[in-house]
Protein backbone atom coordinates (compact mmCIF):
# COMPACT_ATOMS: atom_id res chain seq x y z
CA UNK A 1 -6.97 29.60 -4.05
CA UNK A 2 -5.18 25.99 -4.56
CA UNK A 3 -3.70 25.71 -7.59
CA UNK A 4 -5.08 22.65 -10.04
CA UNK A 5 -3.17 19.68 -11.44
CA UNK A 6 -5.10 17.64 -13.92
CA UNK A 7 -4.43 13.90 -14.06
CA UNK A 8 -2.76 12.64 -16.85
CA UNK A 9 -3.21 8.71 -18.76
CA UNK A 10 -0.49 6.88 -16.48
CA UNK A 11 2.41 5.41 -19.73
CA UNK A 12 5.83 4.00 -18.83
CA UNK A 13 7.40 7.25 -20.45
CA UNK A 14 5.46 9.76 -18.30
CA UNK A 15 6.56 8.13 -15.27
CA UNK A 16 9.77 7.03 -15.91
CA UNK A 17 11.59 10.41 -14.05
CA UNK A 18 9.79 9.10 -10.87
CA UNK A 19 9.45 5.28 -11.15
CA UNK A 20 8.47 1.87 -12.50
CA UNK A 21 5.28 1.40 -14.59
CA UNK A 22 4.47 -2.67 -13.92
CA UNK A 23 1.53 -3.97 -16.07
CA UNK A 24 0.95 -6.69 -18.51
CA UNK A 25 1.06 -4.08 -21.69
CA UNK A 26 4.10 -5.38 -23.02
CA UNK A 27 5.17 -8.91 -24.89
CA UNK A 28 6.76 -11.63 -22.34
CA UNK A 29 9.68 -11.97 -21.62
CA UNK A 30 10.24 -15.79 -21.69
CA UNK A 31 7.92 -18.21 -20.72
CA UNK A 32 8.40 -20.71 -17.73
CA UNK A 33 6.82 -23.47 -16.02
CA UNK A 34 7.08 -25.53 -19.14
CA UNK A 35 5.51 -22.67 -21.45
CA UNK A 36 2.21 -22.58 -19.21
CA UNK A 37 3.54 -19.39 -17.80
CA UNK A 38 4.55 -16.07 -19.70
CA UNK A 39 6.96 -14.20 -17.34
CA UNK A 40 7.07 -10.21 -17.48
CA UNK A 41 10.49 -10.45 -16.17
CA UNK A 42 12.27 -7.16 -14.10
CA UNK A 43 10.13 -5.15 -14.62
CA UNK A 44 11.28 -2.64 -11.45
CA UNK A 45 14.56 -3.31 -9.38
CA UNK A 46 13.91 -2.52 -5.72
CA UNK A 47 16.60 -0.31 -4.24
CA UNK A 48 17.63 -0.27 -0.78
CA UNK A 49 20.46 0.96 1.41
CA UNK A 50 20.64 1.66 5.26
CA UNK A 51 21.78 -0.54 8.19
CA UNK A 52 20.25 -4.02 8.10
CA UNK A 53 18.31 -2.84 5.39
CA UNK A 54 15.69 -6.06 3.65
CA UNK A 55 13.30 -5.63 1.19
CA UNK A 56 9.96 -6.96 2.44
CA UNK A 57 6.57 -8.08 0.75
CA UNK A 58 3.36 -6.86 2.38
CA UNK A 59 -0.34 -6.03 1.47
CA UNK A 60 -2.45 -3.56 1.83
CA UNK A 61 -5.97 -2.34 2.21
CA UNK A 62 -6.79 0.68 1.18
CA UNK A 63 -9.86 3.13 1.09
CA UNK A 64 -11.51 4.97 -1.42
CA UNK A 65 -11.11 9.15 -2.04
CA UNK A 66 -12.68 11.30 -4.62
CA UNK A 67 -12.25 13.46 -7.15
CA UNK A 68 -11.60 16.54 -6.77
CA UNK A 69 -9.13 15.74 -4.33
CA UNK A 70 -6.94 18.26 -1.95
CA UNK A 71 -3.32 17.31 -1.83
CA UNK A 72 -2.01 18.68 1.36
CA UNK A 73 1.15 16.09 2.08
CA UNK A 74 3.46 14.56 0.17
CA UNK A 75 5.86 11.54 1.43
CA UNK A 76 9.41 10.01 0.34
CA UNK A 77 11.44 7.22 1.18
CA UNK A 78 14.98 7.85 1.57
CA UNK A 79 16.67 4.88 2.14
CA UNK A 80 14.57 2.56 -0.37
CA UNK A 81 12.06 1.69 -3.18
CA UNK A 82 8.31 1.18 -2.99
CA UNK A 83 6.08 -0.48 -4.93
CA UNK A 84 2.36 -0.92 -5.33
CA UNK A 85 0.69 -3.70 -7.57
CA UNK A 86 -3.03 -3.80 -7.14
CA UNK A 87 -4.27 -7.18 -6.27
CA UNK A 88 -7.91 -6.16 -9.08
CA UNK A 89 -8.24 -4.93 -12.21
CA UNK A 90 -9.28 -1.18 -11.18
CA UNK A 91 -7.12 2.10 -11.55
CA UNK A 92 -5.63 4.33 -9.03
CA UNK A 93 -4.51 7.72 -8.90
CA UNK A 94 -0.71 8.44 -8.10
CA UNK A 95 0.56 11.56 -7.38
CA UNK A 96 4.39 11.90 -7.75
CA UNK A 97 6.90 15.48 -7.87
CA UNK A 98 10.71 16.06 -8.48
CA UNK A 99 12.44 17.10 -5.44
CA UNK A 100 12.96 20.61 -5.17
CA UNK A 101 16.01 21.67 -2.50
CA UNK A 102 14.06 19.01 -0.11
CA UNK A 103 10.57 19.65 -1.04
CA UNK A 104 8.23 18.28 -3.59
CA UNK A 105 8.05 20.47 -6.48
CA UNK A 106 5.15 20.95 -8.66
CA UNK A 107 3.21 17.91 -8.51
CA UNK A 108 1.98 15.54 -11.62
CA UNK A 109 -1.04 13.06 -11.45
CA UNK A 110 -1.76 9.74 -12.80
CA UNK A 111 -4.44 7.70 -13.29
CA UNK A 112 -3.14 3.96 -13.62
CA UNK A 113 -4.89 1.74 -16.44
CA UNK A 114 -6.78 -1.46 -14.56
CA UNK A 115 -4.30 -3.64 -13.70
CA UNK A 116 -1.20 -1.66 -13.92
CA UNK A 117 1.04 -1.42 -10.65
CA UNK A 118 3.97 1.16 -9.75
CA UNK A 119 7.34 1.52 -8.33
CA UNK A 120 8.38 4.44 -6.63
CA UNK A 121 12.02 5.15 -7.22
CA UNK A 122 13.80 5.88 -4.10
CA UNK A 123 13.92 9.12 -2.65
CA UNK A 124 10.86 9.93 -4.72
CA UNK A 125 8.10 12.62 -3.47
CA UNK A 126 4.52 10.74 -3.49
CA UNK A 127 0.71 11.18 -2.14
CA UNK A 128 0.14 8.18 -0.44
CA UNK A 129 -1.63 5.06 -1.62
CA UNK A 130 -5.40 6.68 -3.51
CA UNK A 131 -7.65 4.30 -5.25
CA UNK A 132 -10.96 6.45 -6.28
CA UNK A 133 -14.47 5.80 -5.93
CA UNK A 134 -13.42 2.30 -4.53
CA UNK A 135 -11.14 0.30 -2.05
CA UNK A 136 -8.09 -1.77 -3.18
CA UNK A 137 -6.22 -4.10 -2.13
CA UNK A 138 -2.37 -3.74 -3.08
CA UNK A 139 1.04 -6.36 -2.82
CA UNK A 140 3.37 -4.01 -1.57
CA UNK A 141 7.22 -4.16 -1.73
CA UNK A 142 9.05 -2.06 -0.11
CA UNK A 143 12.35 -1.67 2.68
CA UNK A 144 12.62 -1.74 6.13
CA UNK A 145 15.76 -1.72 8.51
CA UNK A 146 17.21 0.81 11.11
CA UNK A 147 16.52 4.01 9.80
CA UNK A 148 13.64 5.98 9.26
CA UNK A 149 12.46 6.01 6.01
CA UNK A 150 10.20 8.46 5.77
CA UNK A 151 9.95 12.29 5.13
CA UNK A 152 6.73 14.18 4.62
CA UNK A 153 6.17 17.42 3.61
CA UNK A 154 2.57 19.17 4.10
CA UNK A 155 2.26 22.34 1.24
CA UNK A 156 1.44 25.93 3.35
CA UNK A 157 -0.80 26.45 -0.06
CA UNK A 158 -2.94 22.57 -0.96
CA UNK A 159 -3.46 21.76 -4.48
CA UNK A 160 -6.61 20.75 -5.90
CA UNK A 161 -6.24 17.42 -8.28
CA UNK A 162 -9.26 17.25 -10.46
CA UNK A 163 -9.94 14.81 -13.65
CA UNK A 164 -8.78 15.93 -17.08
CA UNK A 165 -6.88 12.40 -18.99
């Protein structure tokens, strides 16, 4: 029998442990562009190391899953960073656990508010990219250089991640 995770309301204090929370739900920071522009300035710094290591901008297309959904892999990055910012106002599920002697541990789920984007600390275990009931289309920032950076880890024993927030 898998055992259930219920997703949680995604809030910059929840997630902090694992990453960034990047939304709009905050005041400015300045304005630019001759005040026509409020900026929401840093709100994740990128981190990269590794030889010839860049950070790079990218998007992505992703499909749809359901609820309930069977977790069978996590992923992390070692060697940098990853962010997702979704290019609609629709929420996504993210999936994120503490490393445990080189394994995810227990997993905790999200559910984004419309609009709100993430940022994967390094070395971070995640579920890969899972907007439900609908596509998405994401600006993704992330590393790339000489090494691999990328572990995964598939559980012996899935979990089932069901709605509960």
């Amino acid at each position: 029998m898998m055992q259930a995770i219920e997703i949680q309301k995604m809030t910059a204090e929840k997630f902090k442990p694992f990453g960034d929370l990047i939304d709009f739900d905050r005041p400015p920071s300045f304005a630019i562009n001759n005040g026509m522009c409020d900026r929401y300035h840093a709100l994740a710094q990128t981190e990269v190391t590794g030889t010839n290591a860049q950070i790079i901008i990218s998007l992505g297309r992703a499909k749809s899953y359901s609820l309930p959904l069977k977790l069978e892999m996590m992923e992390r990055h070692p060697y940098g960073s990853q962010a997702f910012i979704p290019l609609q106002q629709a929420p996504f599920l993210v999936i994120v656990a503490a490393d445990d002697g080189g394994q995810p541990a227990t997993p905790n789920a999200f559910m984004t508010q419309a609009g709100q984007g993430i940022n994967y600390h390094r070395n971070v275990w995640h579920a890969v990219l899972t907007p439900i009931d609908h596509s998405g289309d994401f600006l993704i920032v992330d590393r790339i250089g000489e090494e691999n950076n990328l572990e995964e880890f598939f559980f012996n024993q899935p979990y089932l991640v069901q709605q509960q927030y």
